[in-house]
PDB file of N, CA and C in Angstrom:
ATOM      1  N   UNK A   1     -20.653   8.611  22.999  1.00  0.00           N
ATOM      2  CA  UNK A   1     -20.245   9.955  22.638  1.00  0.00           C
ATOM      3  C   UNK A   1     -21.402  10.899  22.937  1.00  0.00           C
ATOM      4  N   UNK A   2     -21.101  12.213  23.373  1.00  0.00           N
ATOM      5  CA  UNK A   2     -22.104  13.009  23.785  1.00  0.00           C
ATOM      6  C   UNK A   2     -22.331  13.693  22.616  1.00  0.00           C
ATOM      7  N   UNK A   3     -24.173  13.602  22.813  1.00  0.00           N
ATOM      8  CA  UNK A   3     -24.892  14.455  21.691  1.00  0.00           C
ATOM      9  C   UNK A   3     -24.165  16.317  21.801  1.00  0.00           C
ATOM     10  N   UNK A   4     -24.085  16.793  20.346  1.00  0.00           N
ATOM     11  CA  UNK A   4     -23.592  17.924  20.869  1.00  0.00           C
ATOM     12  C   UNK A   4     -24.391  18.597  20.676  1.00  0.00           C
ATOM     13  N   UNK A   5     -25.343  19.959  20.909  1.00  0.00           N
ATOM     14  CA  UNK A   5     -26.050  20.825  20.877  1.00  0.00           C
ATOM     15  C   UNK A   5     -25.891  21.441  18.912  1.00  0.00           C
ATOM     16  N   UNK A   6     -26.625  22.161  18.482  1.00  0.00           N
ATOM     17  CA  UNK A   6     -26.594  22.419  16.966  1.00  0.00           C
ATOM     18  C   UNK A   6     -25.656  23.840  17.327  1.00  0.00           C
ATOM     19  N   UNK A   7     -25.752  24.318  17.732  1.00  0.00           N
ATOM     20  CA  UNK A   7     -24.702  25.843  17.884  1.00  0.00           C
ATOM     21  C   UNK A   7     -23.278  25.348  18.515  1.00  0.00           C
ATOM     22  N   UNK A   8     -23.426  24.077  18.739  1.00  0.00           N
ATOM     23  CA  UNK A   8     -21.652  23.919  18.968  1.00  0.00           C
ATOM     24  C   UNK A   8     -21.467  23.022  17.440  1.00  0.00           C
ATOM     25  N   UNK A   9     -22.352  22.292  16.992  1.00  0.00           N
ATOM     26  CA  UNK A   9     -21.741  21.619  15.512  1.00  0.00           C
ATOM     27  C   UNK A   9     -21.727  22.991  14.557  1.00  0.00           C
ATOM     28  N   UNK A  10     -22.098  23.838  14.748  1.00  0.00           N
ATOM     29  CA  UNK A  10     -22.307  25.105  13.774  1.00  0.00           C
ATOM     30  C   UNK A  10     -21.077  26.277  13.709  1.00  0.00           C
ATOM     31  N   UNK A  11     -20.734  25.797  15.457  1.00  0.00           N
ATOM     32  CA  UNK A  11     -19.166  26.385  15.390  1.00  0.00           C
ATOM     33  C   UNK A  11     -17.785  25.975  14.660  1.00  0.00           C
ATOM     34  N   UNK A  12     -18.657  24.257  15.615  1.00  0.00           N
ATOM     35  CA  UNK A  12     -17.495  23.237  14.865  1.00  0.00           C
ATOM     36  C   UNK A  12     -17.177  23.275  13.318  1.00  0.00           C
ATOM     37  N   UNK A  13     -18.059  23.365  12.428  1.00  0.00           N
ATOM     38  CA  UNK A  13     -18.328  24.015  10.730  1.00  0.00           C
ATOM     39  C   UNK A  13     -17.845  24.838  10.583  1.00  0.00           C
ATOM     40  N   UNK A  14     -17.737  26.423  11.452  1.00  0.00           N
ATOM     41  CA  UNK A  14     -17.167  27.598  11.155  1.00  0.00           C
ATOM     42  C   UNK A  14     -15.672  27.381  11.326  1.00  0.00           C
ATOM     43  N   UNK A  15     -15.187  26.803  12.280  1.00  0.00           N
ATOM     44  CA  UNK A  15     -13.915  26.541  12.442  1.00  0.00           C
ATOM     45  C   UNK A  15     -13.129  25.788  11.485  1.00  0.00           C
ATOM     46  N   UNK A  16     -13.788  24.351  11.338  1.00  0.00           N
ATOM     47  CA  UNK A  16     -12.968  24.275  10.067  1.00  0.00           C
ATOM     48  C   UNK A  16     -13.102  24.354   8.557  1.00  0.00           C
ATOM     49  N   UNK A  17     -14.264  25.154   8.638  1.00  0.00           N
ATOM     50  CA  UNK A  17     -14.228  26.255   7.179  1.00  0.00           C
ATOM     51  C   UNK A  17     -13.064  27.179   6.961  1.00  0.00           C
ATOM     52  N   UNK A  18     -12.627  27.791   7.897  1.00  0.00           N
ATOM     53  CA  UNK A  18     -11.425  28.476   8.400  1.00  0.00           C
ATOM     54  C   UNK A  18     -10.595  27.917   7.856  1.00  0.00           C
ATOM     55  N   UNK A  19     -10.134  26.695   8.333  1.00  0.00           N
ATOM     56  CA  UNK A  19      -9.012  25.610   8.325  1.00  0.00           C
ATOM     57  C   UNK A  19      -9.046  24.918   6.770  1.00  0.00           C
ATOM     58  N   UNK A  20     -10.103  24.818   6.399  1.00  0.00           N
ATOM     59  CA  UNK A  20     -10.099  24.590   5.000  1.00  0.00           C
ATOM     60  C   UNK A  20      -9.463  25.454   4.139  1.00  0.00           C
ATOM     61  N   UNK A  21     -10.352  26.924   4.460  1.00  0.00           N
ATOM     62  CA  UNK A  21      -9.657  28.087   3.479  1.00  0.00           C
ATOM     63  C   UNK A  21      -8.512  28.126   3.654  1.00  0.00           C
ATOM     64  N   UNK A  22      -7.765  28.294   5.073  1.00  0.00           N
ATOM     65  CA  UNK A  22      -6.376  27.938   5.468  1.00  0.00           C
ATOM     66  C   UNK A  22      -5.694  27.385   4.531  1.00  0.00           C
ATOM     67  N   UNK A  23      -5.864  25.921   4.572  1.00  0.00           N
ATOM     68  CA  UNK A  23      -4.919  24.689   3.506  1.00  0.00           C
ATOM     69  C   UNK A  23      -5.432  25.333   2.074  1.00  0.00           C
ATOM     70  N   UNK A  24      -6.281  25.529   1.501  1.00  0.00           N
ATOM     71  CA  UNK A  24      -6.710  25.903  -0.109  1.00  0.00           C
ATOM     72  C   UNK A  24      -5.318  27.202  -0.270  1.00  0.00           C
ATOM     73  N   UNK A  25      -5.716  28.098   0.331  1.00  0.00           N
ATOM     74  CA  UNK A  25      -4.546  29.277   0.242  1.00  0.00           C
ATOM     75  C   UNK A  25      -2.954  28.843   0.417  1.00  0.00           C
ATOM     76  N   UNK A  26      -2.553  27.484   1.463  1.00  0.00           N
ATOM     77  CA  UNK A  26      -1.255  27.547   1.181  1.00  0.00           C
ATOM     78  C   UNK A  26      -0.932  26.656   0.229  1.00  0.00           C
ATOM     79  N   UNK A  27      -1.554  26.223  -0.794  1.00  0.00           N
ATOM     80  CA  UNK A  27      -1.754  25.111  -1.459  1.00  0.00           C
ATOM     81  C   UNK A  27      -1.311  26.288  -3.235  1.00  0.00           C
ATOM     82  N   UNK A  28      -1.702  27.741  -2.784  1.00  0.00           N
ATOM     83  CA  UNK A  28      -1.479  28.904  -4.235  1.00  0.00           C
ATOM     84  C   UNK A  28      -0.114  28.731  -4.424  1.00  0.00           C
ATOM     85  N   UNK A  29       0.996  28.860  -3.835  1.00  0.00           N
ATOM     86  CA  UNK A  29       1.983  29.062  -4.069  1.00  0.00           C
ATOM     87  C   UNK A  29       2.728  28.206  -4.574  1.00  0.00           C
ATOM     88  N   UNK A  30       2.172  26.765  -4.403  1.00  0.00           N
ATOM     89  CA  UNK A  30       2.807  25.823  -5.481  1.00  0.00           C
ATOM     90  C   UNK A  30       2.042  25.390  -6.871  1.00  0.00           C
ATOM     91  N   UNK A  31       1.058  26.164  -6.467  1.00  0.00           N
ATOM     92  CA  UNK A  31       0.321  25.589  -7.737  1.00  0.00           C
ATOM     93  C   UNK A  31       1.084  27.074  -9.241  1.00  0.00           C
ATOM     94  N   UNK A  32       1.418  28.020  -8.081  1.00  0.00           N
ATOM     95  CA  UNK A  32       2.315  28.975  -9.504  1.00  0.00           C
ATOM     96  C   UNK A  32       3.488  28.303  -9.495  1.00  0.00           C
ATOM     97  N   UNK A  33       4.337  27.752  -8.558  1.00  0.00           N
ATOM     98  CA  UNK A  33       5.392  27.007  -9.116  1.00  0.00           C
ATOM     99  C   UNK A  33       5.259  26.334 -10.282  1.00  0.00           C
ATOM    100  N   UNK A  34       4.500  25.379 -10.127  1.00  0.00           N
ATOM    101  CA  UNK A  34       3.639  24.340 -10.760  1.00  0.00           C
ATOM    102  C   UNK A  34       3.792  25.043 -12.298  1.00  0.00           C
ATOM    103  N   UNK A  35       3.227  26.165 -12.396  1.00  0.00           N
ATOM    104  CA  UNK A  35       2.780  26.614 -13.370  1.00  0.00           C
ATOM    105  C   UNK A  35       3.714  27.401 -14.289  1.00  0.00           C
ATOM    106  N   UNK A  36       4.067  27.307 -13.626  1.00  0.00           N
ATOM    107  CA  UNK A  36       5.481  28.776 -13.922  1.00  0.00           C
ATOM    108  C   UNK A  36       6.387  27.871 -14.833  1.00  0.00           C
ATOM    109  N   UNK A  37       6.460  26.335 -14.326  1.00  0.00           N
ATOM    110  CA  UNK A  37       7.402  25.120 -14.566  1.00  0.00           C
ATOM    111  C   UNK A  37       7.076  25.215 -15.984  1.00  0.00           C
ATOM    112  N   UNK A  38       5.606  24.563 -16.067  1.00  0.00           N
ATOM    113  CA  UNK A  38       4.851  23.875 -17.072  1.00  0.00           C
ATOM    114  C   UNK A  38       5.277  25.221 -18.069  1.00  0.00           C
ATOM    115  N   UNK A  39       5.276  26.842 -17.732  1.00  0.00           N
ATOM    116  CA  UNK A  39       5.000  27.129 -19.115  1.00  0.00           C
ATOM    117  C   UNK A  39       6.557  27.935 -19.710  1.00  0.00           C
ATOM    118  N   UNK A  40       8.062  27.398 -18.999  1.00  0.00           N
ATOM    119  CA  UNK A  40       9.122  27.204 -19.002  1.00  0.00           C
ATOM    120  C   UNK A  40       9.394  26.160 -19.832  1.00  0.00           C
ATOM    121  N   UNK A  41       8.459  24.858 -19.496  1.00  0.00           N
ATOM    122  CA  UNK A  41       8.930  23.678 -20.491  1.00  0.00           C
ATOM    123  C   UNK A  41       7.939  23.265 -21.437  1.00  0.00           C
ATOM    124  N   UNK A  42       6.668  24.445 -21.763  1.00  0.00           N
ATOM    125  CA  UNK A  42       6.010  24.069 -22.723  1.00  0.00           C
ATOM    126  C   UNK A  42       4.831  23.171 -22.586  1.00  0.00           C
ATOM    127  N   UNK A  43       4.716  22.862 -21.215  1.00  0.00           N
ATOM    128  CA  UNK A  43       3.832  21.559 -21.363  1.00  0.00           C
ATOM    129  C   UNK A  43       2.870  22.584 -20.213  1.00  0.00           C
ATOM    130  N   UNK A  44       1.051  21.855 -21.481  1.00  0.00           N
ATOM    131  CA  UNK A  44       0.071  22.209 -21.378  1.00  0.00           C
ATOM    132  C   UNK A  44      -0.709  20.976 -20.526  1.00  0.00           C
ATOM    133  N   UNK A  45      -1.858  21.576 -20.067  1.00  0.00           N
ATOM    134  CA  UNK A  45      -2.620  20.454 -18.915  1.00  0.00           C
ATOM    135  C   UNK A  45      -3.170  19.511 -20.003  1.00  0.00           C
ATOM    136  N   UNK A  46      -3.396  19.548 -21.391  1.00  0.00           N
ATOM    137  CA  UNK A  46      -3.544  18.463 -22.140  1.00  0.00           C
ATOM    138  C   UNK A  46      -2.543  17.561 -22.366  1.00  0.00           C
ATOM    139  N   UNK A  47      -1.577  18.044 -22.130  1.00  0.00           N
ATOM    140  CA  UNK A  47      -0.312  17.306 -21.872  1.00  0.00           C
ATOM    141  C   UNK A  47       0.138  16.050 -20.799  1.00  0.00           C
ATOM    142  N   UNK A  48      -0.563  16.910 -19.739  1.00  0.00           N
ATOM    143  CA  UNK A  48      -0.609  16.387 -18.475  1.00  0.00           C
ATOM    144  C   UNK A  48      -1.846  14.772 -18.455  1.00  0.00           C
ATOM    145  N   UNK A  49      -2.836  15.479 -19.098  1.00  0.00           N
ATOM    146  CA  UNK A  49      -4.251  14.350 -19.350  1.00  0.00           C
ATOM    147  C   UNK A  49      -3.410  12.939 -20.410  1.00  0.00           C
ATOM    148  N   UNK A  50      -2.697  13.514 -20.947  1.00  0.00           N
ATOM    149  CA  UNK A  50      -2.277  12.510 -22.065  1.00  0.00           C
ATOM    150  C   UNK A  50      -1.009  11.851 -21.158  1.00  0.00           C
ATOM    151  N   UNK A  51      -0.371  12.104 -20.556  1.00  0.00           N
ATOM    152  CA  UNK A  51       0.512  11.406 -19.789  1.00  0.00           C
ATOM    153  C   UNK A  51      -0.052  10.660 -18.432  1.00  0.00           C
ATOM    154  N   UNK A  52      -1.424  10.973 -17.926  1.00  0.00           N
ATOM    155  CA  UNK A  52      -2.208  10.029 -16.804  1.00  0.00           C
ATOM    156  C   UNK A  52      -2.848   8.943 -17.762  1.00  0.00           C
ATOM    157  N   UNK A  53      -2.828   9.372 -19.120  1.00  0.00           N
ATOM    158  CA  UNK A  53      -3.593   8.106 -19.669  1.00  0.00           C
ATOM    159  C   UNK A  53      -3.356   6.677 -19.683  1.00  0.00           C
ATOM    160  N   UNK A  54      -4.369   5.747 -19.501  1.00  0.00           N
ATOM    161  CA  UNK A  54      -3.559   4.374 -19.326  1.00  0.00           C
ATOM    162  C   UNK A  54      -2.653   3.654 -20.700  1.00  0.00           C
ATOM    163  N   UNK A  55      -2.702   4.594 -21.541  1.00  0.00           N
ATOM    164  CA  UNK A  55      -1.569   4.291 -22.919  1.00  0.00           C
ATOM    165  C   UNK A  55      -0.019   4.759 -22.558  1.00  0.00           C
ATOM    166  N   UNK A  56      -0.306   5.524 -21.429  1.00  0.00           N
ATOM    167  CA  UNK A  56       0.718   6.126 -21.312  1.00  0.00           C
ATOM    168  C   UNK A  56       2.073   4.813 -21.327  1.00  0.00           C
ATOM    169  N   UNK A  57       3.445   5.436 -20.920  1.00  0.00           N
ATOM    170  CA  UNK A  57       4.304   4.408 -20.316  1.00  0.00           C
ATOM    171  C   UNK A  57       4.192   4.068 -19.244  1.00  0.00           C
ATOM    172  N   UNK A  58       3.959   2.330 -18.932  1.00  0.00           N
ATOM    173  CA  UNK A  58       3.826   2.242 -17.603  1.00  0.00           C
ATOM    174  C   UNK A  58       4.686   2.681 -16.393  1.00  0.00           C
ATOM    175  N   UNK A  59       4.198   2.556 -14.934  1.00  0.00           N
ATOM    176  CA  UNK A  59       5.128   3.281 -13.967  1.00  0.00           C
ATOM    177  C   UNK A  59       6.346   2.314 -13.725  1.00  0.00           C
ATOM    178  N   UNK A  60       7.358   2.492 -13.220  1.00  0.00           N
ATOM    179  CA  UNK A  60       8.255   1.517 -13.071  1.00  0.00           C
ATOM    180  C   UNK A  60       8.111   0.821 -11.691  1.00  0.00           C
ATOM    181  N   UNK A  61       8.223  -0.597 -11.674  1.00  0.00           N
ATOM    182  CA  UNK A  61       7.227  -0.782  -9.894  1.00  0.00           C
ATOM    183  C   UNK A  61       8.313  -1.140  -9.124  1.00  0.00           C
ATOM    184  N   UNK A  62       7.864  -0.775  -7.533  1.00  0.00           N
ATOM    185  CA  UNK A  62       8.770  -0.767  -6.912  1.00  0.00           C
ATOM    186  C   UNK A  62       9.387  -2.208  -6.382  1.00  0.00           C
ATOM    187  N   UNK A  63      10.729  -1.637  -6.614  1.00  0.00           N
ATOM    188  CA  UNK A  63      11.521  -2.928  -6.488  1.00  0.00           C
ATOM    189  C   UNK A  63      12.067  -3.139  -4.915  1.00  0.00           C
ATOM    190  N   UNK A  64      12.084  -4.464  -4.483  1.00  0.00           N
ATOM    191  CA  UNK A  64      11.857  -4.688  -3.203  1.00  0.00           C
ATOM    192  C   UNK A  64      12.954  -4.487  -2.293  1.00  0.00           C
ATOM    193  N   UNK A  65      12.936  -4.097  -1.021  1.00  0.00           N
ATOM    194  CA  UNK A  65      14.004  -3.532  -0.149  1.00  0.00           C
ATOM    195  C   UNK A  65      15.130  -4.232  -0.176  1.00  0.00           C
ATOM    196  N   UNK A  66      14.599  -5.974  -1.162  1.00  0.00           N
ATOM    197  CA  UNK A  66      15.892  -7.194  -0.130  1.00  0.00           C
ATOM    198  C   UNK A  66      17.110  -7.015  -1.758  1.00  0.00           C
ATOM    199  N   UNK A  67      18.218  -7.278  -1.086  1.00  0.00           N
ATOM    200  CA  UNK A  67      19.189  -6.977  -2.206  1.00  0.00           C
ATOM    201  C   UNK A  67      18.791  -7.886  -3.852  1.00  0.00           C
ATOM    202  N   UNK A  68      18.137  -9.247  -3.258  1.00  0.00           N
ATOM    203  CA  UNK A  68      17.646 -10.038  -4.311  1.00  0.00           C
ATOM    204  C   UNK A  68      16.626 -10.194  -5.088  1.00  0.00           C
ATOM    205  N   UNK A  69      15.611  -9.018  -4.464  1.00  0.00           N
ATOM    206  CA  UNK A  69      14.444  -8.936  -5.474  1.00  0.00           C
ATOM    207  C   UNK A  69      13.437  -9.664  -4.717  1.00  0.00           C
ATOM    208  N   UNK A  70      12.131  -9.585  -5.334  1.00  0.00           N
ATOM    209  CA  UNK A  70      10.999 -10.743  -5.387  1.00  0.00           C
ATOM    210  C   UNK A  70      11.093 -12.046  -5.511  1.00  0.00           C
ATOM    211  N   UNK A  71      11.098 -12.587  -4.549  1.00  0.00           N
ATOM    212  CA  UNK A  71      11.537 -14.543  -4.685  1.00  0.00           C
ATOM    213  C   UNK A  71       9.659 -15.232  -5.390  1.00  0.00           C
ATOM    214  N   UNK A  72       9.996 -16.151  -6.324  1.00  0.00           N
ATOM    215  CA  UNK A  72       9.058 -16.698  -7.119  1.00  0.00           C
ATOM    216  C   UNK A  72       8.392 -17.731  -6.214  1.00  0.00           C
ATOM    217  N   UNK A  73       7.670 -18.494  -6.473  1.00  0.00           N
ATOM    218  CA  UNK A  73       6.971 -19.429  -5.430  1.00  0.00           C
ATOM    219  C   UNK A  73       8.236 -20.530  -4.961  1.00  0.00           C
ATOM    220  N   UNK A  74       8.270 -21.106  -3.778  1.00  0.00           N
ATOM    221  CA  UNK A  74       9.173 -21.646  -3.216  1.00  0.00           C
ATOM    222  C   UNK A  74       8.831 -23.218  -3.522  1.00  0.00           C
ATOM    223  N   UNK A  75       9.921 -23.978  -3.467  1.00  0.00           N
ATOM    224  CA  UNK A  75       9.607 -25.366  -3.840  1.00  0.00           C
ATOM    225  C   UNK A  75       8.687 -26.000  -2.459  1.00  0.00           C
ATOM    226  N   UNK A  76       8.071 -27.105  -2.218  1.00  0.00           N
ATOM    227  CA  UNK A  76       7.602 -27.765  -1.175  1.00  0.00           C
ATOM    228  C   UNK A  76       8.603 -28.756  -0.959  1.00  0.00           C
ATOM    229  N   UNK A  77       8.692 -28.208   0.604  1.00  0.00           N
ATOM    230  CA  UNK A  77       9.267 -29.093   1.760  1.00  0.00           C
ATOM    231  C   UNK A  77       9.340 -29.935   2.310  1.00  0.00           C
ATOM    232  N   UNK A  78       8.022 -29.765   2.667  1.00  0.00           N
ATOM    233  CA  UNK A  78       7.284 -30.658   3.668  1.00  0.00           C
ATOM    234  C   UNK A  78       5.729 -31.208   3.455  1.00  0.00           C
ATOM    235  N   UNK A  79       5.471 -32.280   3.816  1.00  0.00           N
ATOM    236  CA  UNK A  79       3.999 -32.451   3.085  1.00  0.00           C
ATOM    237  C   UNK A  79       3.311 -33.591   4.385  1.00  0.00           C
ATOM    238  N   UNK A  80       1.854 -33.634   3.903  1.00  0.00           N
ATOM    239  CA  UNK A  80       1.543 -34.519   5.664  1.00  0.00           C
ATOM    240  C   UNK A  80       0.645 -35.642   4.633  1.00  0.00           C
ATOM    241  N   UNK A  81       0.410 -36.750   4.938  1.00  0.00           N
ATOM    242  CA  UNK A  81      -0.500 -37.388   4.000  1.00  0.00           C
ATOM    243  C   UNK A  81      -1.588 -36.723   3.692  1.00  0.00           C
ATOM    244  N   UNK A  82      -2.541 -35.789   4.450  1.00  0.00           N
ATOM    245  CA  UNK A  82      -3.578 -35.356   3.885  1.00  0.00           C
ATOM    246  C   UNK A  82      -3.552 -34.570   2.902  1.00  0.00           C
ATOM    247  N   UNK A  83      -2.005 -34.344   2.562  1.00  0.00           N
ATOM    248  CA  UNK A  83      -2.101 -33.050   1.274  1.00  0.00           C
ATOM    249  C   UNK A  83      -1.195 -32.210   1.399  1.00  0.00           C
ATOM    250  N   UNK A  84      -1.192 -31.922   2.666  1.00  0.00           N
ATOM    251  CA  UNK A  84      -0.785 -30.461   3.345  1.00  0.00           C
ATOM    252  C   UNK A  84       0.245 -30.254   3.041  1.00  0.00           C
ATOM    253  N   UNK A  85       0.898 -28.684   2.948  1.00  0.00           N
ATOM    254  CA  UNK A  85       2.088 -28.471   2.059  1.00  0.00           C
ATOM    255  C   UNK A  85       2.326 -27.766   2.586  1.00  0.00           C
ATOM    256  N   UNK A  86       3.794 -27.467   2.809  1.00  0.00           N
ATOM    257  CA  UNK A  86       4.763 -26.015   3.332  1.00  0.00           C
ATOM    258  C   UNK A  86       5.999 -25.867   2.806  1.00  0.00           C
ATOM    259  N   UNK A  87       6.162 -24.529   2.045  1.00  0.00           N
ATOM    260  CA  UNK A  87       7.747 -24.680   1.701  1.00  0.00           C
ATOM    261  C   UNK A  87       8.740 -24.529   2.861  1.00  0.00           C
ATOM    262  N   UNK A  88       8.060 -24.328   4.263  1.00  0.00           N
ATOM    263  CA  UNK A  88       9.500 -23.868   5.078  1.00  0.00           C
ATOM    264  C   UNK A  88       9.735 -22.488   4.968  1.00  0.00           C
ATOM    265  N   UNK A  89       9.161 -21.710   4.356  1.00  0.00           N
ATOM    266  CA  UNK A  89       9.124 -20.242   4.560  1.00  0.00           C
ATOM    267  C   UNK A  89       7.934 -20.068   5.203  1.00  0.00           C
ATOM    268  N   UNK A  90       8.237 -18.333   6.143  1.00  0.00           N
ATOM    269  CA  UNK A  90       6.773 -17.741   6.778  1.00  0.00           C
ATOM    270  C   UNK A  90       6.574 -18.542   8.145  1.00  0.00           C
ATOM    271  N   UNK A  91       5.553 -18.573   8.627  1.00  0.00           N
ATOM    272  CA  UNK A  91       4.901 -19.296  10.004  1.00  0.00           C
ATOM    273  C   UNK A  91       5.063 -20.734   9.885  1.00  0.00           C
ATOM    274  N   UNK A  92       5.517 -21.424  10.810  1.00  0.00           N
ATOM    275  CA  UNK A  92       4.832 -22.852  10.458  1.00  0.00           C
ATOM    276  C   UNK A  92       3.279 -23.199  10.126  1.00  0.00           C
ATOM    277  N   UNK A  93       3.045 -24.043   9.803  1.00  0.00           N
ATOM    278  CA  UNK A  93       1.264 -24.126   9.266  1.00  0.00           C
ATOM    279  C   UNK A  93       0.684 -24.912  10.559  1.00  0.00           C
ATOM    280  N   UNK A  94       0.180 -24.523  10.844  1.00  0.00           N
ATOM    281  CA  UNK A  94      -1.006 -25.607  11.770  1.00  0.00           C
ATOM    282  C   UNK A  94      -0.989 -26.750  11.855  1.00  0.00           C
ATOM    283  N   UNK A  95      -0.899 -27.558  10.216  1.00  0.00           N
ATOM    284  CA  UNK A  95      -1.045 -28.474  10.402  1.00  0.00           C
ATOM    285  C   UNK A  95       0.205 -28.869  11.023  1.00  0.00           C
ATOM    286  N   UNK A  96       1.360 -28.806  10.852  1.00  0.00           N
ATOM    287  CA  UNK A  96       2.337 -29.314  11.056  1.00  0.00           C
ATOM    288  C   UNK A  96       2.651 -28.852  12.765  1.00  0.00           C
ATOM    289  N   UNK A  97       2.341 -27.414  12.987  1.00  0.00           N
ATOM    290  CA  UNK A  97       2.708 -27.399  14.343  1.00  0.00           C
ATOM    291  C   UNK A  97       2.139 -28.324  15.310  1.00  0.00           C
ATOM    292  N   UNK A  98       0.769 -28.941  14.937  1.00  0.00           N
ATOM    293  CA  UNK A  98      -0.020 -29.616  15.623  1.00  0.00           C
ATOM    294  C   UNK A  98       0.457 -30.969  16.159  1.00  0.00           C
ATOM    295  N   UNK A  99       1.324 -31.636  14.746  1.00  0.00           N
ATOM    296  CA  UNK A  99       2.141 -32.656  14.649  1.00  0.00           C
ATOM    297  C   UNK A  99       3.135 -32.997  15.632  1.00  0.00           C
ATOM    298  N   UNK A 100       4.116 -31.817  15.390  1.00  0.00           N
ATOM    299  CA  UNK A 100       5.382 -31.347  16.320  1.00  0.00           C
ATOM    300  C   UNK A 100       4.412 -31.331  17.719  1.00  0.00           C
ATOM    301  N   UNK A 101       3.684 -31.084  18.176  1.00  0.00           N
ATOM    302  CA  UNK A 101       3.594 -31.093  19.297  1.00  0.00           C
ATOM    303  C   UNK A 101       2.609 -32.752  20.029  1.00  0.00           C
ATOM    304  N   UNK A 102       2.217 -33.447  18.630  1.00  0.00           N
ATOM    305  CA  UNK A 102       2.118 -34.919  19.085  1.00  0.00           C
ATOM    306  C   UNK A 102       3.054 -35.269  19.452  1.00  0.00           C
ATOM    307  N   UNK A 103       4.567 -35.457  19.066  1.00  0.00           N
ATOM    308  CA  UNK A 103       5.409 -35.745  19.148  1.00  0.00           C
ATOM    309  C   UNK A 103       6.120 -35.846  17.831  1.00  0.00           C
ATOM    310  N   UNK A 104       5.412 -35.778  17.089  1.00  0.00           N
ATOM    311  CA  UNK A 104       5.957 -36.233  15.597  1.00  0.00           C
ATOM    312  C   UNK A 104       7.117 -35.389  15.285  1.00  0.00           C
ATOM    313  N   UNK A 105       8.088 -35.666  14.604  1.00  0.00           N
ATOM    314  CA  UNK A 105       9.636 -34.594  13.847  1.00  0.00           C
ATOM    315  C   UNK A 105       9.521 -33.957  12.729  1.00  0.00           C
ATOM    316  N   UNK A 106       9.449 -32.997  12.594  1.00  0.00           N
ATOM    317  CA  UNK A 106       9.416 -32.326  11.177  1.00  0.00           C
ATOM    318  C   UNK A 106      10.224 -32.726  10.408  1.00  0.00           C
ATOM    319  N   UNK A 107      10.925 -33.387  10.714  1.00  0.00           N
ATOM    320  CA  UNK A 107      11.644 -34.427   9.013  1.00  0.00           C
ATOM    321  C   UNK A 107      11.207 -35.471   8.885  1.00  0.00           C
ATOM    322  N   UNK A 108      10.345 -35.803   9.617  1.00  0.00           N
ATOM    323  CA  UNK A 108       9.071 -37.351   8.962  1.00  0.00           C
ATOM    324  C   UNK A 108       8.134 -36.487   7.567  1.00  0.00           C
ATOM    325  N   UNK A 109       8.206 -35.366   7.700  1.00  0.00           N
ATOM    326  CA  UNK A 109       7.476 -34.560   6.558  1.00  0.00           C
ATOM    327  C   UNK A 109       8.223 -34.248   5.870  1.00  0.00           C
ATOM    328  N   UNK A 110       9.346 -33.788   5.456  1.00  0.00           N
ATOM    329  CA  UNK A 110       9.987 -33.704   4.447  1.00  0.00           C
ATOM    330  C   UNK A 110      10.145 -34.587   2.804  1.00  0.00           C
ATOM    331  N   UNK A 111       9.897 -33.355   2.163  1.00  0.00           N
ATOM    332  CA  UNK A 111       9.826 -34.126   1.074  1.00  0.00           C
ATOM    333  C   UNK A 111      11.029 -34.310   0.103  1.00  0.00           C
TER     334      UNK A 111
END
C-alpha cells in the first residue's frame, strides 16, 4: 500500500469528519421519535437501565428455521475399533472415509 503524504491523510480526516457529522445529524430525528414515544408511555431512561439489566426477563432465543426445532445429540452409528464414533449426521469423519476407500463397507461399522 502506498505511503500517503500527511495533507492527503488530513483531508482524508476532514472528509470523514463531514461524514460523521452527516450520520450523527440523521440519527436526531429518531432519537425525538424515540423520545416523544418514551414520554407518551411514561417510561424514563431509568426505566430503560432497569430493563437492560441482567435481572431483567430473559430474551426469548431464537428458534431454529427447521420445522422441528434443535435436534439433541444423535445416537452413534457407527464405530471403528479404535474408538471412533459417528452418528451418520454432518461430513463423514476421516476416519471412516479412509476405510471406505481401503475397501472396507460402512456397515462393517455399524453399531
Amino acid at each position: 500500500m502506498p505511503k500517503l503524504s500527511a495533507d492527503k491523510i488530513k483531508a482524508r480526516i476532514a472528509e470523514l469528519q463531514k461524514e460523521l457529522a452527516k450520520a450523527e445529524k440523521s440519527k436526531e430525528p429518531a432519537i425525538r421519535k424515540v423520545l416523544a414515544l418514551m414520554k407518551k408511555l411514561g417510561v424514563t431512561v431509568s426505566d430503560l437501565g432497569k430493563a437492560s439489566a441482567p435481572s431483567a426477563a430473559p430474551v426469548a432465543k431464537k428458534k431454529s428455521s427447521k420445522a422441528g426445532g434443535t435436534r439433541g445429540p444423535a445416537p452413534i452409528k457407527f464405530r471403528d475399533g479404535a474408538g471412533n464414533t459417528w452418528s451418520g449426521r454432518g461430513k463423514t469423519p476421516r476416519w471412516l472415509a479412509e476405510a471406505e476407500k481401503a475397501g472396507m463397507n460402512r456397515e462393517q461399522f455399524a453399531v
